[in-house]
N, C-alpha and C. Protein backbone atom coordinates (compact mmCIF):
# COMPACT_ATOMS: atom_id res chain seq x y z
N UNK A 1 15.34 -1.77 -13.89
CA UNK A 1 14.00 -1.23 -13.90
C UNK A 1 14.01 0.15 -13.27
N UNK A 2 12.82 1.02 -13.72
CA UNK A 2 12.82 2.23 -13.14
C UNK A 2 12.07 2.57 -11.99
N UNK A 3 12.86 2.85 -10.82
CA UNK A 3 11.95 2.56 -9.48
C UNK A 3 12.13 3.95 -8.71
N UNK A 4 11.35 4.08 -7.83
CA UNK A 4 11.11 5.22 -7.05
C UNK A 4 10.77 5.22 -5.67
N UNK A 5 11.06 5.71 -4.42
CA UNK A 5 10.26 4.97 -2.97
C UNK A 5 9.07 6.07 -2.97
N UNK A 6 8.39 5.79 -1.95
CA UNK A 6 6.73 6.48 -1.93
C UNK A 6 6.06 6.17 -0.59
N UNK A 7 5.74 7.47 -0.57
CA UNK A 7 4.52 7.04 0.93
C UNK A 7 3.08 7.48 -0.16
N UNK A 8 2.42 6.31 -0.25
CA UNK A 8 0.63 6.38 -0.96
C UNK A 8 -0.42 6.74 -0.05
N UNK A 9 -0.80 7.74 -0.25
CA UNK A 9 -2.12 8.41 0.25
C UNK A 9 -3.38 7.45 0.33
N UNK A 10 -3.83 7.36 1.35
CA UNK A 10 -5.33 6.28 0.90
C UNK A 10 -6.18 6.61 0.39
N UNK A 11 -6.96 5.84 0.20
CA UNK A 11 -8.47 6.24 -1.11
C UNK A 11 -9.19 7.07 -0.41
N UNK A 12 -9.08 7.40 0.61
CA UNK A 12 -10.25 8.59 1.31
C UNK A 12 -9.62 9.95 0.69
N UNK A 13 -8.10 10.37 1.10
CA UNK A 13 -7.57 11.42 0.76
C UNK A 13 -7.75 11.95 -0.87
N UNK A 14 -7.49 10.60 -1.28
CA UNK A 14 -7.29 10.30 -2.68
C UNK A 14 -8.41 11.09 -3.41
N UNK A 15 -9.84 10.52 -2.66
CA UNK A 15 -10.99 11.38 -3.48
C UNK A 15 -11.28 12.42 -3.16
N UNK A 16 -10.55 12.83 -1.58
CA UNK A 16 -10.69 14.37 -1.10
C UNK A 16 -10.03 15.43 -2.37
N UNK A 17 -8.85 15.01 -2.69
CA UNK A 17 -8.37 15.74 -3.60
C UNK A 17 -8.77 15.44 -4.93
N UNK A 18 -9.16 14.38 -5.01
CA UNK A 18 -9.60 14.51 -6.96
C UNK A 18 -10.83 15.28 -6.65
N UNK A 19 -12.01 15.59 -5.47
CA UNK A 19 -13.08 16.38 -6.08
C UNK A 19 -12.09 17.76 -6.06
N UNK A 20 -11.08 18.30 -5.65
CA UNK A 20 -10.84 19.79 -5.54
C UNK A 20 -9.70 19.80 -7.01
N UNK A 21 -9.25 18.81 -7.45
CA UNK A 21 -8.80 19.00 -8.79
C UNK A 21 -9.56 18.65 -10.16
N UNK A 22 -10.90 18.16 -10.00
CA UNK A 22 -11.87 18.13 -10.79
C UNK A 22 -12.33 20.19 -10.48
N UNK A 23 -12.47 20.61 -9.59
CA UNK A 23 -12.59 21.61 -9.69
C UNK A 23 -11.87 22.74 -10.02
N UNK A 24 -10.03 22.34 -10.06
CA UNK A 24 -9.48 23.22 -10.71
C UNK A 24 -9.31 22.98 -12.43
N UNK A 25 -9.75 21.52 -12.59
CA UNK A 25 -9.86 21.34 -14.03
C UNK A 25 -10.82 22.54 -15.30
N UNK A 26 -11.56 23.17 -14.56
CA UNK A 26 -12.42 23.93 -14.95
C UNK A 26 -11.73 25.53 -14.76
N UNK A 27 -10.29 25.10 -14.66
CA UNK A 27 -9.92 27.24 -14.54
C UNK A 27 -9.48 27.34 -15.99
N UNK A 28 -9.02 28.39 -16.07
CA UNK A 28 -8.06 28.81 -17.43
C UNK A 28 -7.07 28.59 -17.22
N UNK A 29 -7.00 27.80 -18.44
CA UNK A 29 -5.28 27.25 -18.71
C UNK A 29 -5.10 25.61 -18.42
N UNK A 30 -5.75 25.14 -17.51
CA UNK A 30 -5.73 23.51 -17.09
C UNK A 30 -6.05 22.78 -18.09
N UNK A 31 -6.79 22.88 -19.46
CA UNK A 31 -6.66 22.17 -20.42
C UNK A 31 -5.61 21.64 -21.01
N UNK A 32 -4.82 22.78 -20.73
CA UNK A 32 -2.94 22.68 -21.24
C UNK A 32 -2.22 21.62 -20.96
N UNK A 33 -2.83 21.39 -19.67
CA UNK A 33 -1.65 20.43 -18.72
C UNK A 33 -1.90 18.83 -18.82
N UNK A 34 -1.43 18.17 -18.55
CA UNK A 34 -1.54 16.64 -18.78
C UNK A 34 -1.27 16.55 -16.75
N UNK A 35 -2.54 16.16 -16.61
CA UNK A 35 -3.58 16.04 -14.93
C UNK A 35 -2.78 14.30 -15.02
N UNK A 36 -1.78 13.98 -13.63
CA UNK A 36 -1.72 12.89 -13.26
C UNK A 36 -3.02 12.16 -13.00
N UNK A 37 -2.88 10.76 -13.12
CA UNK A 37 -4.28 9.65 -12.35
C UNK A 37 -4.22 9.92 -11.24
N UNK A 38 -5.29 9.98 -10.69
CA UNK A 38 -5.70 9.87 -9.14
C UNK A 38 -4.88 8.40 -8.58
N UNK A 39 -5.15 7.37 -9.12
CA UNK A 39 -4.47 6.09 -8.67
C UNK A 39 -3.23 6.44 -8.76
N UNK A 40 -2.19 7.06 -9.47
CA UNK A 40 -0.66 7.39 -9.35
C UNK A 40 -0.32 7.89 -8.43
N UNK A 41 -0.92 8.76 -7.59
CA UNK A 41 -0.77 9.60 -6.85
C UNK A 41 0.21 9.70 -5.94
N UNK A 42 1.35 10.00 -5.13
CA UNK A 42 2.22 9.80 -3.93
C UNK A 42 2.84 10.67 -4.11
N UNK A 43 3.58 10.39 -2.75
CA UNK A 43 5.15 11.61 -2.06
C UNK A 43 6.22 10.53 -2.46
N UNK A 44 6.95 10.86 -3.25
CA UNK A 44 8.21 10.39 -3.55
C UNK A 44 9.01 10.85 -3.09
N UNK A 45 10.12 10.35 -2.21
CA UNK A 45 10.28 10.01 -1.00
C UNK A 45 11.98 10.16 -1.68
N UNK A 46 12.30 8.93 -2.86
CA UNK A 46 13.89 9.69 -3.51
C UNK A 46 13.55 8.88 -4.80
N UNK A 47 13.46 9.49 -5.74
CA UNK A 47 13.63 8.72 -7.25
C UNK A 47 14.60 7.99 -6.75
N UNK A 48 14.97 6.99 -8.17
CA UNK A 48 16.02 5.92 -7.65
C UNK A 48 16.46 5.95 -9.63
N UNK A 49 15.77 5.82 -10.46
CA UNK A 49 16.23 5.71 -11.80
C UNK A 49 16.00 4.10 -12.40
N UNK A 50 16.70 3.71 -13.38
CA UNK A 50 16.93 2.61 -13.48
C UNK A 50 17.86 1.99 -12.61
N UNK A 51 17.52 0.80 -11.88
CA UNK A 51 18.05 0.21 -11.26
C UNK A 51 18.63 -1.46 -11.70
N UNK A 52 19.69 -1.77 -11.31
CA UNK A 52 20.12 -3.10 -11.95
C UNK A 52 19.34 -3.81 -10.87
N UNK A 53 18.78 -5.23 -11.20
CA UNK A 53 18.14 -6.39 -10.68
C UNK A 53 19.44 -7.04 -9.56
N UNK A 54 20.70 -6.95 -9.90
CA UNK A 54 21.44 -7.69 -8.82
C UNK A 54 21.46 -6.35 -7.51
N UNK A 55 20.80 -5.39 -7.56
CA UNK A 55 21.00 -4.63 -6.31
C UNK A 55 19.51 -4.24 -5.28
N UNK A 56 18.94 -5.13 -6.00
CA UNK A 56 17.52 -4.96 -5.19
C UNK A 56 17.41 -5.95 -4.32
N UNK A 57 18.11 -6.97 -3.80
CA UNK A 57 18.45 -7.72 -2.38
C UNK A 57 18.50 -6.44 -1.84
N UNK A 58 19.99 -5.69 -1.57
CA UNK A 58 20.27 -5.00 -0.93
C UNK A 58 20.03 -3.97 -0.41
N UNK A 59 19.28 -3.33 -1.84
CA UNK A 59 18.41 -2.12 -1.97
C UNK A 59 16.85 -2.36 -0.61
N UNK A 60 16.16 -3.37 -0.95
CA UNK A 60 15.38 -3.96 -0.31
C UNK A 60 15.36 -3.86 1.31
N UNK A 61 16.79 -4.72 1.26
CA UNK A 61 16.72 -4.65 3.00
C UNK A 61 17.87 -3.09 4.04
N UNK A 62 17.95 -2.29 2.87
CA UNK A 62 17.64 -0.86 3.32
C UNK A 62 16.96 -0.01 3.38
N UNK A 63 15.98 -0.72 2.66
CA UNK A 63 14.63 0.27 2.54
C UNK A 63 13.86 -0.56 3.98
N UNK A 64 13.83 -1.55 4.11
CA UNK A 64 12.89 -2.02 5.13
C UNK A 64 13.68 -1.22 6.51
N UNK A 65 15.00 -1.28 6.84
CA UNK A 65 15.66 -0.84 7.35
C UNK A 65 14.73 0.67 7.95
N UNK A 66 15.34 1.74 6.90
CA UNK A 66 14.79 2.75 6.86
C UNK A 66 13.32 3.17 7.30
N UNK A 67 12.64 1.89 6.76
CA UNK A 67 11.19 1.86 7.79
C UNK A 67 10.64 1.75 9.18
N UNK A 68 11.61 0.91 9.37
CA UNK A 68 11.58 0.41 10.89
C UNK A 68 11.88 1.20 12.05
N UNK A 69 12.94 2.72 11.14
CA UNK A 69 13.19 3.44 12.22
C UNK A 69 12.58 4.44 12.17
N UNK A 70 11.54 4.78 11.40
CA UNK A 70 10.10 5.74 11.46
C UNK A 70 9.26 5.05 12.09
N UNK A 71 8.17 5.81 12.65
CA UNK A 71 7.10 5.39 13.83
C UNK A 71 6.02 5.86 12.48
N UNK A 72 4.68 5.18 12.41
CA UNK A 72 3.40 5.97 11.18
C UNK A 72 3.32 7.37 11.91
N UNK A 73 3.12 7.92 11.12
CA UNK A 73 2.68 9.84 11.13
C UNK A 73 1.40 10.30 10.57
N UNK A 74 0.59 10.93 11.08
CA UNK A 74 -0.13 11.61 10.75
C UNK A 74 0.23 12.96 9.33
N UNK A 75 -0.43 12.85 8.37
CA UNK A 75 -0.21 13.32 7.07
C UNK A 75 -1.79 13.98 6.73
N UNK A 76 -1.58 15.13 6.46
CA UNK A 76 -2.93 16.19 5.62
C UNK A 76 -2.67 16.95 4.74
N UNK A 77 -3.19 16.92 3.45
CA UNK A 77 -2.88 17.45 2.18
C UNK A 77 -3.52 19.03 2.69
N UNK A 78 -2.66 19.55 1.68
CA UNK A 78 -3.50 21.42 2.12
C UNK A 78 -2.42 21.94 1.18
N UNK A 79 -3.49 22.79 0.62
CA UNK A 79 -2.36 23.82 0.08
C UNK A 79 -2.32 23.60 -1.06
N UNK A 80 -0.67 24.02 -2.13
CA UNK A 80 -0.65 23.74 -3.51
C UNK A 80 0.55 24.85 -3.90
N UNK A 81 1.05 24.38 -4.56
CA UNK A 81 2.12 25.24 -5.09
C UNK A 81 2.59 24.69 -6.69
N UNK A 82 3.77 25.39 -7.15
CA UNK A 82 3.96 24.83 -8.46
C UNK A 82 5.39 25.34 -8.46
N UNK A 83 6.47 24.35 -9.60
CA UNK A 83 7.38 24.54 -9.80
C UNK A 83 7.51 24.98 -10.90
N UNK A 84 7.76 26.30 -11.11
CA UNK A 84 7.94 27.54 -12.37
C UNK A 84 6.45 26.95 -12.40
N UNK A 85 6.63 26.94 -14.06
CA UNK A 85 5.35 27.00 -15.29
C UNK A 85 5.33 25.39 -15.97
N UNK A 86 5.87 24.73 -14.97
CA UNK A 86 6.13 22.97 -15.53
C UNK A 86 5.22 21.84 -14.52
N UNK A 87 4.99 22.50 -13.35
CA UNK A 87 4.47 21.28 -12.30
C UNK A 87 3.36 22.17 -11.29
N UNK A 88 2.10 21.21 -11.36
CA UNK A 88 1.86 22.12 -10.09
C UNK A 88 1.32 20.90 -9.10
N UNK A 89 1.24 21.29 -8.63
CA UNK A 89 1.19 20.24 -7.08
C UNK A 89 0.50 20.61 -5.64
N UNK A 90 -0.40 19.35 -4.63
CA UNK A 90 -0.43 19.04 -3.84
C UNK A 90 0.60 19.79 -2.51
N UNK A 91 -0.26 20.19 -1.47
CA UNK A 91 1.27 20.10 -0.14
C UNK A 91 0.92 19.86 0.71
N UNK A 92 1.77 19.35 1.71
CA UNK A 92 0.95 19.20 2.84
C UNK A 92 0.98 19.60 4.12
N UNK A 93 0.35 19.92 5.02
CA UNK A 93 -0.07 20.63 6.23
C UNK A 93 0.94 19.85 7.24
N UNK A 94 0.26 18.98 7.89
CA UNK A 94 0.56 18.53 8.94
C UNK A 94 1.69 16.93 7.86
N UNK A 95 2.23 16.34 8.70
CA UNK A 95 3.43 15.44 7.94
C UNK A 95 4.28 15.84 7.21
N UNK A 96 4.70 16.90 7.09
CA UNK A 96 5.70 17.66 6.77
C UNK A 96 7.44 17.09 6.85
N UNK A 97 7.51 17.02 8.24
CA UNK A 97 8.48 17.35 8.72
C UNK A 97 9.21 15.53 8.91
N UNK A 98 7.88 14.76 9.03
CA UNK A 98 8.25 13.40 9.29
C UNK A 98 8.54 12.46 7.83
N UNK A 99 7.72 13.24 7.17
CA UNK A 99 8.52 12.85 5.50
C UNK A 99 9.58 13.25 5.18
N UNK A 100 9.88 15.17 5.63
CA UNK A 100 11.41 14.66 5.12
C UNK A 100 12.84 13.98 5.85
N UNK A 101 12.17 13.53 7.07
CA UNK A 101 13.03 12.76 7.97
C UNK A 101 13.30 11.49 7.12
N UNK A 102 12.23 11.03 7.19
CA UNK A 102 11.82 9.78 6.11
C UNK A 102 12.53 9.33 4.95
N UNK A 103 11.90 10.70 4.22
CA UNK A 103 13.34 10.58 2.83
C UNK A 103 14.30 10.87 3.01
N UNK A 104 14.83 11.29 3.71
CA UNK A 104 16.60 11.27 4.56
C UNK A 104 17.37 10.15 4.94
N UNK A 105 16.04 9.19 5.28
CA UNK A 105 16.60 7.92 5.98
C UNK A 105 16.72 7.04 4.66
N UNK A 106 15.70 6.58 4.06
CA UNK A 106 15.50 6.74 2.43
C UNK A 106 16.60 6.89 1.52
N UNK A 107 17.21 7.71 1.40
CA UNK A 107 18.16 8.97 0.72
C UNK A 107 19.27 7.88 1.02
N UNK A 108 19.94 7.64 2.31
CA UNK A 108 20.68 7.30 2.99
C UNK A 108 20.74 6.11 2.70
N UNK A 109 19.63 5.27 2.88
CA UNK A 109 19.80 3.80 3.20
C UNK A 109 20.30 3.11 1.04
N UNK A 110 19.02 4.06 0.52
CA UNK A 110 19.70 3.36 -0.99
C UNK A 110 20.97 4.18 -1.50
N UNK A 111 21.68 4.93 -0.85
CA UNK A 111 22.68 5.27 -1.56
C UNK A 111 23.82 4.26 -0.84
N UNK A 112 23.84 3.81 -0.19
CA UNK A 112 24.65 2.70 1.00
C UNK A 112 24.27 1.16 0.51
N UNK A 113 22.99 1.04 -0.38
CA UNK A 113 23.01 0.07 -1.34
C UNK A 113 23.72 0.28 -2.53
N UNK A 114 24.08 1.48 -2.80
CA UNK A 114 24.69 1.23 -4.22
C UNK A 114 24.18 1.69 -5.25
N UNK A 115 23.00 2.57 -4.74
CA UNK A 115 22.01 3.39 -5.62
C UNK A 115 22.40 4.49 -5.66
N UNK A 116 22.58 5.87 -6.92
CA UNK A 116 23.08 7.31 -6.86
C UNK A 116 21.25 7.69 -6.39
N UNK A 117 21.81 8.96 -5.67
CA UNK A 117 19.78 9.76 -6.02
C UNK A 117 20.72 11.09 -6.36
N UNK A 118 19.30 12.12 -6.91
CA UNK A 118 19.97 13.15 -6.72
C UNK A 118 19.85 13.71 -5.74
N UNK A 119 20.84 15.18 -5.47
CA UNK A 119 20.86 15.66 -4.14
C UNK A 119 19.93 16.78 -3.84
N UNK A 120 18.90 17.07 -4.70
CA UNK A 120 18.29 18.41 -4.40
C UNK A 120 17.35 17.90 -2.70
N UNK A 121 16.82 19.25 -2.41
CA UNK A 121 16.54 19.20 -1.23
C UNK A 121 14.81 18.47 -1.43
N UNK A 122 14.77 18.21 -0.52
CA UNK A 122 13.48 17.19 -0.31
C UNK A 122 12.24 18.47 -0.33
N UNK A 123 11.26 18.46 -0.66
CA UNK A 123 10.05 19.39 -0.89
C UNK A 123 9.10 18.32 -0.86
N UNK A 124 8.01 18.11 0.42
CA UNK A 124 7.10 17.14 0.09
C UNK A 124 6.21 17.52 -0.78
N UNK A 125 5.60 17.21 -1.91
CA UNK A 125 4.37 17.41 -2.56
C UNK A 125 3.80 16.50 -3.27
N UNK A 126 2.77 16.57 -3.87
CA UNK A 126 2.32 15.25 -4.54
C UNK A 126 1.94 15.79 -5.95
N UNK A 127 2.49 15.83 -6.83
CA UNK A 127 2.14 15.93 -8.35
C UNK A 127 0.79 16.11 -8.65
N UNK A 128 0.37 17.27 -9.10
CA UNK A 128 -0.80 16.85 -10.00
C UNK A 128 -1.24 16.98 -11.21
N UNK A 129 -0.48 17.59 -12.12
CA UNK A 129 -0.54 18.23 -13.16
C UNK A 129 0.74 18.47 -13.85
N UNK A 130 1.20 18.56 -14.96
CA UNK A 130 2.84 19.20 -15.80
C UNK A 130 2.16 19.39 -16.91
N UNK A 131 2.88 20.69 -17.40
CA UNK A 131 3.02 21.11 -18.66
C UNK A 131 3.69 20.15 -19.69
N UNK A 132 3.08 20.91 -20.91
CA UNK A 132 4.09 20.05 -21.68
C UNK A 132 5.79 20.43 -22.07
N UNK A 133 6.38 19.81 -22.91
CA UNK A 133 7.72 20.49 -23.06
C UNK A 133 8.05 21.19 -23.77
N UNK A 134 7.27 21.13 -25.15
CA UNK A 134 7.16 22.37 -26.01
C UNK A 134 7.12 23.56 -25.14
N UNK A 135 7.65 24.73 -25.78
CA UNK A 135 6.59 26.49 -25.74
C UNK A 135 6.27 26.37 -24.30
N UNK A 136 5.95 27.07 -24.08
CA UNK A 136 5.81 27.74 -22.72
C UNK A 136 4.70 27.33 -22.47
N UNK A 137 4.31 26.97 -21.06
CA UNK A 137 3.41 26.63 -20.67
C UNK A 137 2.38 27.33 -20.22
N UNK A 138 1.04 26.87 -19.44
CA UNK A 138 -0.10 27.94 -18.97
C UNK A 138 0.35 28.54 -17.50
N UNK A 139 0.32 29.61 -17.42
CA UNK A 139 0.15 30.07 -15.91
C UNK A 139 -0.55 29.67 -15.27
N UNK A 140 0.71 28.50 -13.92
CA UNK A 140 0.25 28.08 -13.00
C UNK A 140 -0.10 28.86 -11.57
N UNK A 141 0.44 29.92 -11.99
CA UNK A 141 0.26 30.75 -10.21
C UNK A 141 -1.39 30.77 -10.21
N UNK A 142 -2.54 31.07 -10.91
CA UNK A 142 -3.63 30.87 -10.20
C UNK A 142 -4.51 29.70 -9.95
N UNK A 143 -3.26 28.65 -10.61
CA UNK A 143 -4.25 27.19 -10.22
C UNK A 143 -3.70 27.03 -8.74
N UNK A 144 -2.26 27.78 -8.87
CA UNK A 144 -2.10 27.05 -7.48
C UNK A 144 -2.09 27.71 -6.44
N UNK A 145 -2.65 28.99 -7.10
CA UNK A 145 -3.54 29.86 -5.43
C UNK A 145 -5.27 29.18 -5.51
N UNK A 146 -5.54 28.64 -6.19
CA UNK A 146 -6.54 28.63 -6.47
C UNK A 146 -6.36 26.50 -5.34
N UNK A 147 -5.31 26.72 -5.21
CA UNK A 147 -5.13 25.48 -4.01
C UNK A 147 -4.94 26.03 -2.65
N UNK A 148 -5.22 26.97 -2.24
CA UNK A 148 -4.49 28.07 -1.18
C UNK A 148 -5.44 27.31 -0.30
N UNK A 149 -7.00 27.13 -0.26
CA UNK A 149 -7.73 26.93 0.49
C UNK A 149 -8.18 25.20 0.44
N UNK A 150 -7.23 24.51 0.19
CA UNK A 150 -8.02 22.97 0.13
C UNK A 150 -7.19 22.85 1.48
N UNK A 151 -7.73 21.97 2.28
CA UNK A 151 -7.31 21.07 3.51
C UNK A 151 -8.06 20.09 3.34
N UNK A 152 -7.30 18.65 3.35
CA UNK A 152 -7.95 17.50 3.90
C UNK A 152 -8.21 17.06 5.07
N UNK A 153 -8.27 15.74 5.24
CA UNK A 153 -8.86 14.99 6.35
C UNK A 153 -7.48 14.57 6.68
N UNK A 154 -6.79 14.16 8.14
CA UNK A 154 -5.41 13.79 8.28
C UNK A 154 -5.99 12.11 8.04
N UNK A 155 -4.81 11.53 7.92
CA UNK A 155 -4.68 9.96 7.85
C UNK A 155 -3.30 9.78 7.95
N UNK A 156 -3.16 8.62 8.10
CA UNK A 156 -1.65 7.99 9.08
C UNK A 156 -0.97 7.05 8.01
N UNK A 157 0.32 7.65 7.78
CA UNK A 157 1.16 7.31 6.83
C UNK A 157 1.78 6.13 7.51
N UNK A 158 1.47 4.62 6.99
CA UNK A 158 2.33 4.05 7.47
C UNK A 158 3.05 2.72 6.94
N UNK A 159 3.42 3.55 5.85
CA UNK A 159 4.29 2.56 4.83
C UNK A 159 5.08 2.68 3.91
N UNK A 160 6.03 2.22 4.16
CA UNK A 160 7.00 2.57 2.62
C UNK A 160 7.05 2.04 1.62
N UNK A 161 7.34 2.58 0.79
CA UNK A 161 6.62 1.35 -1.16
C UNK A 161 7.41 2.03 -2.04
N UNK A 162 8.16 0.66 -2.48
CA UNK A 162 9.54 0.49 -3.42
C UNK A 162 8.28 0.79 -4.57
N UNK A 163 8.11 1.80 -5.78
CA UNK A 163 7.56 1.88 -7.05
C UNK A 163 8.06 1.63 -7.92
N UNK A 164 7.45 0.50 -9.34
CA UNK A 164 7.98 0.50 -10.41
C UNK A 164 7.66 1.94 -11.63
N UNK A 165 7.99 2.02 -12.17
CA UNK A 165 7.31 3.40 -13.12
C UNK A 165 8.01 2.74 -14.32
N UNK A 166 6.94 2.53 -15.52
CA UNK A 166 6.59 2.20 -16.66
C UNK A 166 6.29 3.35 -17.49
N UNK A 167 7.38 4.10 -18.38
CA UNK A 167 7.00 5.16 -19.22
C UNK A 167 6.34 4.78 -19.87
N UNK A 168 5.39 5.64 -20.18
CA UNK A 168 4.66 5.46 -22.12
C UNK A 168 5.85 5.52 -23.04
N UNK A 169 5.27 4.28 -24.01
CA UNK A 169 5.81 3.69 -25.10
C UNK A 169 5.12 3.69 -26.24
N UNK A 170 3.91 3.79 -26.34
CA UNK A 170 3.09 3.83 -27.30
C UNK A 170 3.07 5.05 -28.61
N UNK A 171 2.90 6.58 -27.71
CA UNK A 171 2.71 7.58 -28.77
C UNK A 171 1.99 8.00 -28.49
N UNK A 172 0.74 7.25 -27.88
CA UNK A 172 -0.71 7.58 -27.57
C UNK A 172 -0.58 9.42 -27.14
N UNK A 173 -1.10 10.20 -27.15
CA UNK A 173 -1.04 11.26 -26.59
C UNK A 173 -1.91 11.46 -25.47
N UNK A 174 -1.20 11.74 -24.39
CA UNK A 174 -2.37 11.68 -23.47
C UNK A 174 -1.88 10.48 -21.90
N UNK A 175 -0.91 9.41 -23.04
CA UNK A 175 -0.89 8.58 -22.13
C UNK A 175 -0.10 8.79 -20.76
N UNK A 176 -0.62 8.00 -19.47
CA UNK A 176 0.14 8.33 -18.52
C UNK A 176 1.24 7.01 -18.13
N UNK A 177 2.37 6.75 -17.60
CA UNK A 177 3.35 6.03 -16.72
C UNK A 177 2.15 5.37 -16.00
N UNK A 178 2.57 3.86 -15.97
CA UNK A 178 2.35 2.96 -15.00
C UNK A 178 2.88 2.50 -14.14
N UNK A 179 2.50 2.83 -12.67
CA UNK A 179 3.30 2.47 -11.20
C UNK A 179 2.36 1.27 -10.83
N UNK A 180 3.74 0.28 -10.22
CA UNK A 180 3.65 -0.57 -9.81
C UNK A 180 4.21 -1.02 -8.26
N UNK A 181 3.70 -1.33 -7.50
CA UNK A 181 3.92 -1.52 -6.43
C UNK A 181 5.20 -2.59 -6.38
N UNK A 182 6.67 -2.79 -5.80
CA UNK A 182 7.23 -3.90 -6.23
C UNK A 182 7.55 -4.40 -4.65
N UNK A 183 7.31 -3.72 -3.43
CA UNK A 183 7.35 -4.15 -2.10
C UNK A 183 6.75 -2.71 -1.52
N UNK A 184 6.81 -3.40 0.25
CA UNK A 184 6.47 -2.17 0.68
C UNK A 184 6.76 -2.61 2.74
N UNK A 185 7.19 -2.16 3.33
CA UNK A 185 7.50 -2.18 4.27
C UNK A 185 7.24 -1.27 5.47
N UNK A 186 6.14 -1.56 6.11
CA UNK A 186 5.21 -0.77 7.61
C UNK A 186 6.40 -0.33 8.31
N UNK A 187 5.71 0.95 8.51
CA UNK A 187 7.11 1.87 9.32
C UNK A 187 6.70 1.56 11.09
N UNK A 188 7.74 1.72 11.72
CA UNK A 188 8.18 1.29 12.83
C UNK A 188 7.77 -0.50 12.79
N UNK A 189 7.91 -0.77 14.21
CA UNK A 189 8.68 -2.20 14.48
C UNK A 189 7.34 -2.95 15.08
């Protein structure tokens, strides 16, 4: 199955930022993009890929592992950036630094299960938007100055969550991946 780890934002944050991306829905060019669900929402922490079913014992009790030796953190969305002309995204202020500790430990604990990740460097952000793959996409630099000034409310990260991710299969255009929660393990002890 195709799984991913994640720290999930709560429903307060959650609607802090869908009213300020309902408001960038209205710039030029955001029609272009295919806007993640608000319910999808998270910091992915280390893709993982398809994973075989005989390694999620192990996988499991390194991820709980990995939890236990984080304390919850205080986390505030702010900001916004984008990767090239393909992604633009969420960032965050304060929890920065304790996520990418997090996904380090993360990183560590499923590759010692037997899981590959890749190695790029950890960038916390939270997805909100991608181009498509055709042709070139819309210019994201003013959606995502146009994030320069959001700050949320802080709230306290304190959990780790093994994700399933369900591509679209259909054709449907439009459609989005379904995440599924498949565990989740409270950080510190």
């Amino acid at each position: 199955m195709r799984l991913f780890t994640a720290v999930l934002p709560p429903p307060s944050a959650v609607a802090e930022l869908g009213e300020e991306v309902e408001r960038l829905k209205g710039l030029p060019g955001a029609d272009r993009l295919r806007w993640a669900l608000p319910e999808g929402w998270h910091f992915t922490l280390a893709f993982l890929g398809e994973v075989d079913d005989d390694l999620l014992p192990a996988l499991c009790e390194r991820l709980e592992r990995a939890a236990h030796r984080h304390h919850p953190f205080e986390v505030r969305l702010a900001g916004g950036g984008r990767f090239g002309d393909r992604v633009l995204w969420a960032g965050v202020d304060d929890g920065r630094e304790p996520l990418r500790r997090l996904a380090d430990s993360v990183t560590a604990g499923v590759n010692r299960a037997g899981v590959p990740t890749d190695d790029r460097p950890y960038k916390p952000h939270l997805t909100l938007a991608r181009a498509g793959r055709r042709g070139p996409g819309p210019d994201l630099r003013p959606l995502a100055a146009a994030l320069d000034g959001f700050t949320g409310s802080p709230w306290r990260a304190g959990e780790l969550t093994l994700v399933r991710s369900r591509l679209p299969r259909s054709g449907v255009p439009g459609e989005h991946p379904r995440y599924e929660t498949r565990a989740a393990w409270p950080l510190g002890r």
